[in-house]
C-alpha atoms as a PDB file:
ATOM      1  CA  UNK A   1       0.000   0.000   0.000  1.00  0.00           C
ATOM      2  CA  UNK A   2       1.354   3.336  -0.690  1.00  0.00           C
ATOM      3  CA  UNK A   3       2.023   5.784   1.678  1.00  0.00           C
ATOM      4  CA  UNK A   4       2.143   9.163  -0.434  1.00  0.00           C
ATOM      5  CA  UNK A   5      -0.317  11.630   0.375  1.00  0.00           C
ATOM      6  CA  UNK A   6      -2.581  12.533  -1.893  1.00  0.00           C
ATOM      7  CA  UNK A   7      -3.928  16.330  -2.246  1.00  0.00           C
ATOM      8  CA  UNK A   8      -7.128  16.806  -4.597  1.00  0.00           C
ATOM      9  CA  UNK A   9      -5.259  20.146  -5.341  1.00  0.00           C
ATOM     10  CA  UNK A  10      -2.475  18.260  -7.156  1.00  0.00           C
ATOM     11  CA  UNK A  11      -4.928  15.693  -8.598  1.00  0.00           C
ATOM     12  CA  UNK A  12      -6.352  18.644 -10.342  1.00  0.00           C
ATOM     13  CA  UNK A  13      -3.718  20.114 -11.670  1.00  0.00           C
ATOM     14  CA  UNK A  14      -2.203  16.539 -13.248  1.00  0.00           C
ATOM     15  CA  UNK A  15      -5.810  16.143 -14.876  1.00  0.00           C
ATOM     16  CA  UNK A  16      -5.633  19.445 -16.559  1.00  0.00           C
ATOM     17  CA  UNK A  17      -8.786  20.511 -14.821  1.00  0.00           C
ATOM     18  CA  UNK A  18      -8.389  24.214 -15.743  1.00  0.00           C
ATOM     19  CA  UNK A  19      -9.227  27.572 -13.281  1.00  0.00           C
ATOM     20  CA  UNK A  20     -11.330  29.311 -16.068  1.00  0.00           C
ATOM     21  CA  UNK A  21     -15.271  29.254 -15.240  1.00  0.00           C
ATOM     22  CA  UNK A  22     -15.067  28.155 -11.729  1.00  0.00           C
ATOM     23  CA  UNK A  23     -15.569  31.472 -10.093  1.00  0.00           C
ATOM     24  CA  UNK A  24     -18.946  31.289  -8.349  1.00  0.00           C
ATOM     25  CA  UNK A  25     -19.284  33.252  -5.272  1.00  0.00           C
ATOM     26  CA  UNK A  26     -22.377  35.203  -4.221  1.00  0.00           C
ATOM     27  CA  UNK A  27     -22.403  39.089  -4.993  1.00  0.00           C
ATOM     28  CA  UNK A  28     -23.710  39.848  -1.393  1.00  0.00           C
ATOM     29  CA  UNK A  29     -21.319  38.830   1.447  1.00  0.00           C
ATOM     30  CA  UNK A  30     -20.871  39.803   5.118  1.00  0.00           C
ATOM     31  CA  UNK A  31     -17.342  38.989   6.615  1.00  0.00           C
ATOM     32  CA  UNK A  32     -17.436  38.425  10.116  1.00  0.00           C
ATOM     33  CA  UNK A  33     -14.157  38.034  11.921  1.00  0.00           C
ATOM     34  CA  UNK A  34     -13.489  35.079  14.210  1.00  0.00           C
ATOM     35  CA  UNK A  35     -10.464  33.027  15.577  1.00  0.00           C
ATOM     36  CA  UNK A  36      -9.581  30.553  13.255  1.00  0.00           C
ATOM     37  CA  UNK A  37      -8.979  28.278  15.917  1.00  0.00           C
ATOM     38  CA  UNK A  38     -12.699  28.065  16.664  1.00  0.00           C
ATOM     39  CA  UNK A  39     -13.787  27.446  13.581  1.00  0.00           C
ATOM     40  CA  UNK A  40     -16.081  24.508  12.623  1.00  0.00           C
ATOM     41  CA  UNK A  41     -16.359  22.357   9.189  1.00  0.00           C
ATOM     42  CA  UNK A  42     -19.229  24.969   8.320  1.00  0.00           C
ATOM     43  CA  UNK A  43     -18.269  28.483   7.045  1.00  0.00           C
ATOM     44  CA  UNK A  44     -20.135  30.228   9.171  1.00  0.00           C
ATOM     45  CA  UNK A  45     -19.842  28.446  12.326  1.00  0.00           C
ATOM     46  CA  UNK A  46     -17.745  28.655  15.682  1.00  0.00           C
ATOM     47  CA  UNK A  47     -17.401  26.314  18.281  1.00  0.00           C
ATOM     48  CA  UNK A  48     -17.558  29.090  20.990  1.00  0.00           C
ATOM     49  CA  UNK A  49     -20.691  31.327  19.301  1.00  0.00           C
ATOM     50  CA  UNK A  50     -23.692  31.654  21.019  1.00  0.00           C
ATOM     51  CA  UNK A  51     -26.843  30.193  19.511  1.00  0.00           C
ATOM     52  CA  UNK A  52     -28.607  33.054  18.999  1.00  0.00           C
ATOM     53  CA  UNK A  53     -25.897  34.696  16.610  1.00  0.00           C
ATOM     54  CA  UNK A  54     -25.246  31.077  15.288  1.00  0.00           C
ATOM     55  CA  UNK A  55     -29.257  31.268  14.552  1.00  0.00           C
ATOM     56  CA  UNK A  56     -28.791  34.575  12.706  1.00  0.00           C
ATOM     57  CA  UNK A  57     -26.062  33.847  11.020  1.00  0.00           C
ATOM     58  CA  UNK A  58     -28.304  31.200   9.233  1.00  0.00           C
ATOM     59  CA  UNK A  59     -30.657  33.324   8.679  1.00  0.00           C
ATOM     60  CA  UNK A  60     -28.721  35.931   6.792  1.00  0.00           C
ATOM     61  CA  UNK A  61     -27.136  32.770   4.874  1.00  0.00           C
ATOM     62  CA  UNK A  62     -30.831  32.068   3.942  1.00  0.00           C
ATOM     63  CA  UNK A  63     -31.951  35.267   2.600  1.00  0.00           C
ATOM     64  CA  UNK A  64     -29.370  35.584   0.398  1.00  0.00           C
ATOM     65  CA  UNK A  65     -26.258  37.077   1.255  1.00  0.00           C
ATOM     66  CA  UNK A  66     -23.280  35.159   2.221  1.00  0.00           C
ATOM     67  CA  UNK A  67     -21.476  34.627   5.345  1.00  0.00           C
ATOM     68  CA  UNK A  68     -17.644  33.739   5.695  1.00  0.00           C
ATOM     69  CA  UNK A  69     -15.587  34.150   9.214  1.00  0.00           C
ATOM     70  CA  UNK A  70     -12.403  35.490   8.850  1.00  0.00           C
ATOM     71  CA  UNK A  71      -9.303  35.962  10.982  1.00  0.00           C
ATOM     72  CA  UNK A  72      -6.014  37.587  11.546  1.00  0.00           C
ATOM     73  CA  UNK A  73      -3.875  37.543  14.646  1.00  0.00           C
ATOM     74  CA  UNK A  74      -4.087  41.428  15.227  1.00  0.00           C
ATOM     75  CA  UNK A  75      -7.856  41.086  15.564  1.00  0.00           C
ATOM     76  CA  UNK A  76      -8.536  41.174  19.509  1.00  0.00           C
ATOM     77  CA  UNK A  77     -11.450  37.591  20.465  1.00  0.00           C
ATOM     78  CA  UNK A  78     -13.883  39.832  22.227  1.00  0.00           C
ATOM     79  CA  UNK A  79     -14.394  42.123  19.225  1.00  0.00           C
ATOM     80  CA  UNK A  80     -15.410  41.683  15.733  1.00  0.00           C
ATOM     81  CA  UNK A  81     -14.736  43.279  12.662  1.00  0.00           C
ATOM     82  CA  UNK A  82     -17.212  42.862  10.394  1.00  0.00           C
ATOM     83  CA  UNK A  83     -17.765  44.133   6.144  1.00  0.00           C
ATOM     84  CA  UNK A  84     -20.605  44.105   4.272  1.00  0.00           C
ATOM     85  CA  UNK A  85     -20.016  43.661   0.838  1.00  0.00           C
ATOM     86  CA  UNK A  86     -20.435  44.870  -2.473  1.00  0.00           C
ATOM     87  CA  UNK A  87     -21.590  47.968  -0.380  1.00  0.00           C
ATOM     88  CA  UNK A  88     -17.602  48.215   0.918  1.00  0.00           C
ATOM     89  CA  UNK A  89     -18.852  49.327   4.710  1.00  0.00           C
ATOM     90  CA  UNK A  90     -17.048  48.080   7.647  1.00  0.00           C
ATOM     91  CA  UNK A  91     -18.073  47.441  11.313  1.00  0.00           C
ATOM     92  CA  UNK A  92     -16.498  47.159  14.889  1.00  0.00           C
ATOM     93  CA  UNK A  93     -18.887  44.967  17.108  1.00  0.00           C
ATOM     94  CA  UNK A  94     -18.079  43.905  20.674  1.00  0.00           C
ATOM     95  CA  UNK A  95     -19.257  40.340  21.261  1.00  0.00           C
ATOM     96  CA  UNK A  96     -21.648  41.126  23.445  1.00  0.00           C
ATOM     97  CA  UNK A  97     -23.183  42.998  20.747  1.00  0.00           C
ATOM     98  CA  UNK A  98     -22.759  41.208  17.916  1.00  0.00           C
ATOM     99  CA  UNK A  99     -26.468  39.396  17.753  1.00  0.00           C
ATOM    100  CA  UNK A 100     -28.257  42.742  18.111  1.00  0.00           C
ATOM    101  CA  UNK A 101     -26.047  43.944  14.879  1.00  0.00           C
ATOM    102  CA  UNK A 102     -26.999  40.874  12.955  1.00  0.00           C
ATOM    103  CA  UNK A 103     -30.843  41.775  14.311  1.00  0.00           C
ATOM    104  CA  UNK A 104     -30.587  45.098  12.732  1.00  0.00           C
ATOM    105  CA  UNK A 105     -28.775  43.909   9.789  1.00  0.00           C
ATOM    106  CA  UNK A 106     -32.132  41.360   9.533  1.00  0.00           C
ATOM    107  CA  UNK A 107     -34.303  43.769   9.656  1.00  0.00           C
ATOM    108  CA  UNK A 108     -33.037  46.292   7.372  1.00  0.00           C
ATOM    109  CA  UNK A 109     -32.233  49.188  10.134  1.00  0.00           C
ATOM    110  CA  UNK A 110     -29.555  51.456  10.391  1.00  0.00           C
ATOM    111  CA  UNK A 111     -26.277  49.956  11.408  1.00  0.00           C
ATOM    112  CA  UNK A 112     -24.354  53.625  11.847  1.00  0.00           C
ATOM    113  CA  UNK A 113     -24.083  52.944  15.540  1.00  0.00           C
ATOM    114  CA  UNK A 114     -21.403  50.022  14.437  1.00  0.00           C
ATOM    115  CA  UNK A 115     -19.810  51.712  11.833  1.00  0.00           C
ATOM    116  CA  UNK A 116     -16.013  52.075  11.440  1.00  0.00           C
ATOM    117  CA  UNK A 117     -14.094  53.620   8.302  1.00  0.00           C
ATOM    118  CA  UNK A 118     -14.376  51.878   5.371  1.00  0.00           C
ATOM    119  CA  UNK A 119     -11.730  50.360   4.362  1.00  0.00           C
ATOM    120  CA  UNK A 120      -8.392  51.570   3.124  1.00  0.00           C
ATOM    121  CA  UNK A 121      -7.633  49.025   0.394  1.00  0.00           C
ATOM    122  CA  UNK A 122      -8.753  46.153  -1.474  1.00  0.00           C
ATOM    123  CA  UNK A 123      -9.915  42.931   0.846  1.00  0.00           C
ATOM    124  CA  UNK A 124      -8.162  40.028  -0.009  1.00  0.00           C
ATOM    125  CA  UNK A 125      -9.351  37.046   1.877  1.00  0.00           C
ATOM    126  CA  UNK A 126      -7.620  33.492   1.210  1.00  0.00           C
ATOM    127  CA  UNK A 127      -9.134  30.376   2.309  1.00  0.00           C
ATOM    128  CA  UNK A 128      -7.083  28.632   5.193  1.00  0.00           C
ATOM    129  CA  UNK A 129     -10.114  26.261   6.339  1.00  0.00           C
ATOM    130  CA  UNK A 130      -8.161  23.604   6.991  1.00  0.00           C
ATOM    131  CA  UNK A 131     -11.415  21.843   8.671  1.00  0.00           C
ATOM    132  CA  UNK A 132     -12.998  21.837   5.173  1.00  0.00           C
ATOM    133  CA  UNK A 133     -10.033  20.507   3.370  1.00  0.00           C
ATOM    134  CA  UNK A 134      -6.539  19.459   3.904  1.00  0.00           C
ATOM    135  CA  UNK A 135      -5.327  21.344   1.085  1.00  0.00           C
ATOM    136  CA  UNK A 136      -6.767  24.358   2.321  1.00  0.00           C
ATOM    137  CA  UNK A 137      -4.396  23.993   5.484  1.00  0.00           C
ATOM    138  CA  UNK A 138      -1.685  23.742   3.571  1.00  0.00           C
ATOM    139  CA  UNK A 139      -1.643  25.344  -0.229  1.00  0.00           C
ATOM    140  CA  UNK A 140      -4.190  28.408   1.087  1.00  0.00           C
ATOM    141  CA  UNK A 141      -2.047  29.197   4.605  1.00  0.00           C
ATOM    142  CA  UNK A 142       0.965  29.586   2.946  1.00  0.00           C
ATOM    143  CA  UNK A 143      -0.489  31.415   0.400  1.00  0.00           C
ATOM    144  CA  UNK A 144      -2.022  33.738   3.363  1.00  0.00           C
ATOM    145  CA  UNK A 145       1.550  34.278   5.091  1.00  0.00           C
ATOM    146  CA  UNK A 146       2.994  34.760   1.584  1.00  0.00           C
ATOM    147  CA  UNK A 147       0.326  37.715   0.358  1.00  0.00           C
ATOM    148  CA  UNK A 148       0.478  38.850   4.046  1.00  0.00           C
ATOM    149  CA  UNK A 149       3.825  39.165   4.725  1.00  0.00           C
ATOM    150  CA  UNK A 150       4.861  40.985   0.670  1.00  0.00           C
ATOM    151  CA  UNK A 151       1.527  43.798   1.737  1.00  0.00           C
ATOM    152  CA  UNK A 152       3.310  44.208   4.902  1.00  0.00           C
ATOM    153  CA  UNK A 153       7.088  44.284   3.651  1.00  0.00           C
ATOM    154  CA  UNK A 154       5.729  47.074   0.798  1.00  0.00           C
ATOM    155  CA  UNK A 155       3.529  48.818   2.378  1.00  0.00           C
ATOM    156  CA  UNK A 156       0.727  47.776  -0.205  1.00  0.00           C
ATOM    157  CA  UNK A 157      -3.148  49.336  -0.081  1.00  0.00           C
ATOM    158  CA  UNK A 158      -4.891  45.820   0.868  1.00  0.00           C
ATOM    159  CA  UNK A 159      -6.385  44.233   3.869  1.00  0.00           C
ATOM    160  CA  UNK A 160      -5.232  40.098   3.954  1.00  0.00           C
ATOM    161  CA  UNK A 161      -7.569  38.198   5.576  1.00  0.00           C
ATOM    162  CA  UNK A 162      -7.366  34.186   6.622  1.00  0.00           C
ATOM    163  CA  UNK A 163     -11.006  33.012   5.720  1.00  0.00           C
ATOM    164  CA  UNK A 164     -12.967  29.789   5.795  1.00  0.00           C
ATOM    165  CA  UNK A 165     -14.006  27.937   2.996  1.00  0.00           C
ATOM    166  CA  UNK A 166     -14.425  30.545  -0.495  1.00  0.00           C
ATOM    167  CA  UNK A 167     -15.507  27.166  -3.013  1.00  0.00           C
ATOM    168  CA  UNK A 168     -13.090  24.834  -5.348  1.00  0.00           C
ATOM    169  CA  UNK A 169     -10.978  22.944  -2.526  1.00  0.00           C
ATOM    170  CA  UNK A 170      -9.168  21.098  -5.467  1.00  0.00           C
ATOM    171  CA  UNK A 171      -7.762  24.679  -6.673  1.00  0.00           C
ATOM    172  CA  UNK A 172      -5.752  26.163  -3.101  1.00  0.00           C
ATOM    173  CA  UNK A 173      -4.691  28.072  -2.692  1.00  0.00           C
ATOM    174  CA  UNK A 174      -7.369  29.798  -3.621  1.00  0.00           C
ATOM    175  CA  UNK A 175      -8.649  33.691  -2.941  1.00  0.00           C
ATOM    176  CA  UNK A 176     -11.269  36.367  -3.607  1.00  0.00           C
ATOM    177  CA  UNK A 177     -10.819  40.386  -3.684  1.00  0.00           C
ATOM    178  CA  UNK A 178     -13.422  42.613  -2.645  1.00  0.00           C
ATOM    179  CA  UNK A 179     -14.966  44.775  -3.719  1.00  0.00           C
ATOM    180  CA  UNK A 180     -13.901  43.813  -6.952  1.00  0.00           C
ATOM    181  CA  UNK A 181     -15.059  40.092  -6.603  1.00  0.00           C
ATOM    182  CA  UNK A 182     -12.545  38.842  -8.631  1.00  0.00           C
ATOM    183  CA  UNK A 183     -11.468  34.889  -7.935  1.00  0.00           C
ATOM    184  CA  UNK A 184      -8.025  33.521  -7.804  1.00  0.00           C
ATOM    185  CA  UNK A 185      -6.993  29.684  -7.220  1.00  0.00           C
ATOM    186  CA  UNK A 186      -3.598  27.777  -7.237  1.00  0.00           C
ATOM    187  CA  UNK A 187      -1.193  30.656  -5.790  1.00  0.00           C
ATOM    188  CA  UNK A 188       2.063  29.710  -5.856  1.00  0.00           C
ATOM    189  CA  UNK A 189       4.905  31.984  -4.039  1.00  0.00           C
ATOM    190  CA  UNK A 190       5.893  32.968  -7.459  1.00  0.00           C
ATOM    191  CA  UNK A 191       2.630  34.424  -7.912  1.00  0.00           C
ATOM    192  CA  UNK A 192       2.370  36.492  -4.493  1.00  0.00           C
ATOM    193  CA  UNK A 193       3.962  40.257  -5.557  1.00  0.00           C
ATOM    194  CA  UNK A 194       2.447  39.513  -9.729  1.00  0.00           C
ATOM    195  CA  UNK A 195      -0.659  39.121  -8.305  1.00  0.00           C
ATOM    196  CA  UNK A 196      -1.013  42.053  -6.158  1.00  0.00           C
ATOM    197  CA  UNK A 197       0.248  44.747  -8.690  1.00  0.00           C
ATOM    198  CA  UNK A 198      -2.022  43.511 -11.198  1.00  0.00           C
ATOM    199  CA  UNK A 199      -4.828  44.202  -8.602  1.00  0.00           C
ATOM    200  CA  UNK A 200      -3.274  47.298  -7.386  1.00  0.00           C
ATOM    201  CA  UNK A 201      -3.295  48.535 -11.405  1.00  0.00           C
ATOM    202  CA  UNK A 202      -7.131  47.147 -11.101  1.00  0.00           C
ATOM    203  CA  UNK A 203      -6.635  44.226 -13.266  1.00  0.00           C
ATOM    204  CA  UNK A 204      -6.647  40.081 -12.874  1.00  0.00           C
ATOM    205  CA  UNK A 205      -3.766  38.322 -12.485  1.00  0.00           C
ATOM    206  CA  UNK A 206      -4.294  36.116 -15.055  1.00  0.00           C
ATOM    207  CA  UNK A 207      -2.299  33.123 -14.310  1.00  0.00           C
ATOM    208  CA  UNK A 208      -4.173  32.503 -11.623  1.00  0.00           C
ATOM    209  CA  UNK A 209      -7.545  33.807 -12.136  1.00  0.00           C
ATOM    210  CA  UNK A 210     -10.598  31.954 -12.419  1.00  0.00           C
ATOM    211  CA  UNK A 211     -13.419  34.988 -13.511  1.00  0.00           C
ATOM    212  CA  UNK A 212     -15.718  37.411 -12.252  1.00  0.00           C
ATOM    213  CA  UNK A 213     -17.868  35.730 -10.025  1.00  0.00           C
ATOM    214  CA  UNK A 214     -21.423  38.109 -11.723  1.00  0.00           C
ATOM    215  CA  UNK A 215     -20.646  35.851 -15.057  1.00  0.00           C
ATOM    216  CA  UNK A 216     -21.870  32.509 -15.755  1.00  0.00           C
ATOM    217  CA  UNK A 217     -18.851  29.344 -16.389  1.00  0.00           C
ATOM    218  CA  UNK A 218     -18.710  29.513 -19.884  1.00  0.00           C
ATOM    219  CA  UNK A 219     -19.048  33.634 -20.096  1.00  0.00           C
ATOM    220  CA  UNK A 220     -15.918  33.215 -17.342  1.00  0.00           C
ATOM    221  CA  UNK A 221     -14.182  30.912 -19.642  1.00  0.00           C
ATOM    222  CA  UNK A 222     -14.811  33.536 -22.494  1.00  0.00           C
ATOM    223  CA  UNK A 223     -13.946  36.590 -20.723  1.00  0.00           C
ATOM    224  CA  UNK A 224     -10.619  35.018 -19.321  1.00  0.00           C
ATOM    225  CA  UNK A 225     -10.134  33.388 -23.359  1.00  0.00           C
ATOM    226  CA  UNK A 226     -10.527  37.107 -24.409  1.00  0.00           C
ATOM    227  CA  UNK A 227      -7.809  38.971 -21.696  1.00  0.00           C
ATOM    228  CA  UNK A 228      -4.973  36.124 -21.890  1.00  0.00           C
ATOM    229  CA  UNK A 229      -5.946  36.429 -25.877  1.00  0.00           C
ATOM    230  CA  UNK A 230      -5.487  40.324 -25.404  1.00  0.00           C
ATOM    231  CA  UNK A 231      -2.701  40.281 -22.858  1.00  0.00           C
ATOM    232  CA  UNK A 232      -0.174  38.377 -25.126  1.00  0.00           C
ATOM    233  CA  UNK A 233      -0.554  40.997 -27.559  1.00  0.00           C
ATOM    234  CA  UNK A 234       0.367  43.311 -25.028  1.00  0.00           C
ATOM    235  CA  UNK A 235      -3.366  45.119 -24.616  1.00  0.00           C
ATOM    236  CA  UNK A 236      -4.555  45.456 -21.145  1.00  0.00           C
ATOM    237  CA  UNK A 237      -8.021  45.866 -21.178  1.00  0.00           C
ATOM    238  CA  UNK A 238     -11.606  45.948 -19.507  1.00  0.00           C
ATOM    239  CA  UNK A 239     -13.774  42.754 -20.904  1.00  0.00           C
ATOM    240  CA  UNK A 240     -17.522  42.206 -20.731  1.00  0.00           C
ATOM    241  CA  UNK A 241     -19.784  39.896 -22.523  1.00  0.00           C
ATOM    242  CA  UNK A 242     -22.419  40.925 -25.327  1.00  0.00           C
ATOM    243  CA  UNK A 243     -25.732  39.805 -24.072  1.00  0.00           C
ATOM    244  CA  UNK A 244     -27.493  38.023 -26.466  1.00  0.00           C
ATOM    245  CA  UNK A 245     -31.166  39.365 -27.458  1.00  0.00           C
ATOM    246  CA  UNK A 246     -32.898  36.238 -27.231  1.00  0.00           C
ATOM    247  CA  UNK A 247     -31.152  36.132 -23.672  1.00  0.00           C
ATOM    248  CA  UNK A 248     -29.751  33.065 -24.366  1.00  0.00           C
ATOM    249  CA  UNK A 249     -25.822  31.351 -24.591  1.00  0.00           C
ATOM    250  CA  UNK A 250     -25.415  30.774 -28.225  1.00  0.00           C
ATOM    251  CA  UNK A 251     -25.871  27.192 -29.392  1.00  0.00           C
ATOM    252  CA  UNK A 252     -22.434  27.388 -31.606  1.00  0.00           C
ATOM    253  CA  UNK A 253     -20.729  28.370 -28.549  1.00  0.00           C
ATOM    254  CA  UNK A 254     -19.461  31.405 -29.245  1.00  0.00           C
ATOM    255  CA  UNK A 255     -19.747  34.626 -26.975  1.00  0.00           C
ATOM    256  CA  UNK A 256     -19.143  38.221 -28.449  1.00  0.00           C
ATOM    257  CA  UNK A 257     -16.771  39.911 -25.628  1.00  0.00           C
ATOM    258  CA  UNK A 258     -16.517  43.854 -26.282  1.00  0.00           C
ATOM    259  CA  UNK A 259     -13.264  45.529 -24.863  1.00  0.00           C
ATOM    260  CA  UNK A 260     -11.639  48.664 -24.206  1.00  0.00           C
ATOM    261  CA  UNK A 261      -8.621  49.754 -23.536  1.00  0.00           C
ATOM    262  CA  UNK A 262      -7.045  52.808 -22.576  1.00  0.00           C
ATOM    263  CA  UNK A 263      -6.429  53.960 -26.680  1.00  0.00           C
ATOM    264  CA  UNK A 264      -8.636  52.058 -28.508  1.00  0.00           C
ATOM    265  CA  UNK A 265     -12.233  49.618 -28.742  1.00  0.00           C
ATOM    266  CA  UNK A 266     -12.869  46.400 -29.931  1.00  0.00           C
ATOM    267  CA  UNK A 267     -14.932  43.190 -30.144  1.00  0.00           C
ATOM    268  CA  UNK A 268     -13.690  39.388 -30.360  1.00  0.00           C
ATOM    269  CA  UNK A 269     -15.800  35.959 -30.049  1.00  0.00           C
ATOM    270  CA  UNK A 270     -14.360  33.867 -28.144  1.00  0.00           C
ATOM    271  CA  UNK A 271     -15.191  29.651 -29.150  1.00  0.00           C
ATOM    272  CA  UNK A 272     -16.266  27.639 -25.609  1.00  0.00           C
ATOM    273  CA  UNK A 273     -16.735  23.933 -25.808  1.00  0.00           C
ATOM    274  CA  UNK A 274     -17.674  21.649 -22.777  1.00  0.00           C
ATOM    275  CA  UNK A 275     -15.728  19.150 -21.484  1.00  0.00           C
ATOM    276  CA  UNK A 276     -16.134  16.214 -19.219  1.00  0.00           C
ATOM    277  CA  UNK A 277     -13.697  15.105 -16.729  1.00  0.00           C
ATOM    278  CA  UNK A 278     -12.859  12.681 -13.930  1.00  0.00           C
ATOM    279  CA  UNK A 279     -12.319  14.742 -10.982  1.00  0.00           C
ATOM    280  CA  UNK A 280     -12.006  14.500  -7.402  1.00  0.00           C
ATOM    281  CA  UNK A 281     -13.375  17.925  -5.802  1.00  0.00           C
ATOM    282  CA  UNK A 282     -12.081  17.615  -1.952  1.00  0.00           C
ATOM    283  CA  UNK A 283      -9.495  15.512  -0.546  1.00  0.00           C
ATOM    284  CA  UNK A 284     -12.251  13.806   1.105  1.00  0.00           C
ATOM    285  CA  UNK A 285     -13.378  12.488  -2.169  1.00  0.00           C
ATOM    286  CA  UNK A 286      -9.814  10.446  -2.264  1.00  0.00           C
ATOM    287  CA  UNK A 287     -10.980   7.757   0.044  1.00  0.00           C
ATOM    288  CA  UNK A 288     -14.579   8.090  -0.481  1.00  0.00           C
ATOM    289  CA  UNK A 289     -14.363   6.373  -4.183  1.00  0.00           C
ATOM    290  CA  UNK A 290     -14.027   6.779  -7.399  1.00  0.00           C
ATOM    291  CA  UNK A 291     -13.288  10.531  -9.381  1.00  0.00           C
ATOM    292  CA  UNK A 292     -16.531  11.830 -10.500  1.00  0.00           C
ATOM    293  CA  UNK A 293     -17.884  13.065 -13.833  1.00  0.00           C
ATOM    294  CA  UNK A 294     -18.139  16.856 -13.871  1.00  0.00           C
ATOM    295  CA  UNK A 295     -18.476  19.040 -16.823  1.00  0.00           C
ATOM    296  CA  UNK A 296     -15.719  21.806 -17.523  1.00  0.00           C
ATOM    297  CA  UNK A 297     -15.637  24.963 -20.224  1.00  0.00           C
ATOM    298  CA  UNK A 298     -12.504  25.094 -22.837  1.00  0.00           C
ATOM    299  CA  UNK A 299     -12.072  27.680 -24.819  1.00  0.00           C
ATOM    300  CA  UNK A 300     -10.973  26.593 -28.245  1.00  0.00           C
ATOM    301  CA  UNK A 301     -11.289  29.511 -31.017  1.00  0.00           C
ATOM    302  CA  UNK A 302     -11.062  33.624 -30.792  1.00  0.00           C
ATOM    303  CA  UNK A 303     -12.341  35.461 -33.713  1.00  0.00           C
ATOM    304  CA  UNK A 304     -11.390  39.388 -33.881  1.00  0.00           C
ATOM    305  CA  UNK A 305     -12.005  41.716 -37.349  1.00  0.00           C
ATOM    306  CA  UNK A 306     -13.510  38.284 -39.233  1.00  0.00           C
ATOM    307  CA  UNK A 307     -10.764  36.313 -38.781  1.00  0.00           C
ATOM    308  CA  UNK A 308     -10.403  33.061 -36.639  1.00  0.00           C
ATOM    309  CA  UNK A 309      -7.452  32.139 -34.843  1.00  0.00           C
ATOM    310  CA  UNK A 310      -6.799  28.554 -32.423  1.00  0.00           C
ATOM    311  CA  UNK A 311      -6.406  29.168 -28.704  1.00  0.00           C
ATOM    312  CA  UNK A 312      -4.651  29.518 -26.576  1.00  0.00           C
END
């Protein structure tokens, strides 16, 4: 019997299983700071919280907006910070507060009475929940020190956050920036300072990016297509996908992607073609059986002024 470890995260990468189109993440997100230590398999659950803000926690989860704990060691136990976001607000609640803030936040009613600056920089939260998944322990929290430690060392405008689980265990390290929403998985040390000017110059990282979390998997595997496609002939532009007027995907697979840069305008369709694979999604899934069929988006084609080019 063999005695290597296995790590869905490198099982992933061998199978080719690609970042592009795996970006999901609600738009509406609170953040709620907690020690990491406490943390349970859920992403929204301590060991130590009381059940009436574990209750409304739920709650919140259930009417839409998502909740993920987060942690750094500077953050004192008995008080939380807390961000709502895409609205970019941020809070300082005392635990003995904290379920009457999530009661107003329920209801709808003012929260000024919490409110602390908003914040100076970009949120960058990487997933460390090492309850969730092993690789999360050990590709995201080195990832964390990494991004941490290079903000730190430069003096860089972003907040680095350890956070529980942020979706796609097989791709740690993974990350999300907010308010942008933008969705990052396998970060390598080499990646660290790339990363973080691109974002700083308000642009993806594109090595490492897996889409905008508003667009749909194939429009992420289209709009991703369409920057690398741009990138390597050295335009840095702003993407975004041509809706249809019937409101549906094409059936060819194509997607019309305007951009602009800077200097000039354009328009390319970008070819997407589905894919099945054998995957396992969490290092769980090693011992549990057999890989399982899921369905991935490849882009194949890019079409700009007529003509039709291969990709990548």
């Amino acid at each position: 019997m063999s005695t290597t470890q296995r790590f869905c995260t490198q099982e992933s990468l061998a199978l080719g299983d690609p970042l592009a189109g795996s970006a999901a993440h609600a738009e509406r997100n609170l953040l709620l700071s907690w020690p990491r230590p406490k943390w349970q398999r859920s992403l929204r659950q301590a060991s130590d919280m009381c059940n009436e803000v574990s209750t409304r926690l739920e709650a919140i989860a259930e009417a839409g907006r998502r909740v993920n704990l987060i942690h750094r060691r500077d953050q004192p136990n008995a008080r939380h910070c807390l961000y709502l976001m895409p609205e970019n607000r941020r809070f300082e609640v005392t635990r003995n507060e904290l379920s009457a803030f999530l009661a107003a936040l329920e209801r709808n009613e003012p929260l000024a009475h919490w409110e602390a600056s908003p914040p100076g920089g970009a949120l960058l939260l990487c997933c460390t929940h090492g309850r969730k998944d092993k690789c999360c322990a050990k590709f995201g929290y080195a990832a964390y020190k990494a991004l941490d430690a290079a903000v730190t060392e430069r003096d860089l405008p972003f907040e680095v956050w350890e956070s529980t689980h942020l979706g796609g265990c097989r791709l740690a390290a993974s990350a999300v920036v907010f308010p942008a929403l933008r969705k990052y998985g396998r970060i390598g040390e080499e990646d660290v300072v790339p990363l973080l000017e691109s974002e700083m110059a308000n642009r993806p990282y594109l090595p490492c990016y897996r889409g905008d979390s508003r667009l749909s998997p194939v429009q992420q595997c289209a709009q991703v297509a369409a920057l690398e496609w741009l990138a390597s002939r050295s335009v840095h532009a702003d993407v975004s996908v041509v809706q249809p007027s019937d409101g549906q995907e094409s059936s060819q697979g194509w997607i019309a992607m305007d951009w602009r840069s800077a200097s000039d305008t354009g328009r390319l369709a970008v070819r997407c073609e589905p894919r099945m694979i054998q995957r396992y999604d969490t290092c769980a899934d090693l011992a549990a059986g057999p890989p399982a069929a899921s369905q991935v988006w490849v882009a194949t084609q890019v079409m700009a002024s007529g003509k039709t080019v291969l990709y990548p």
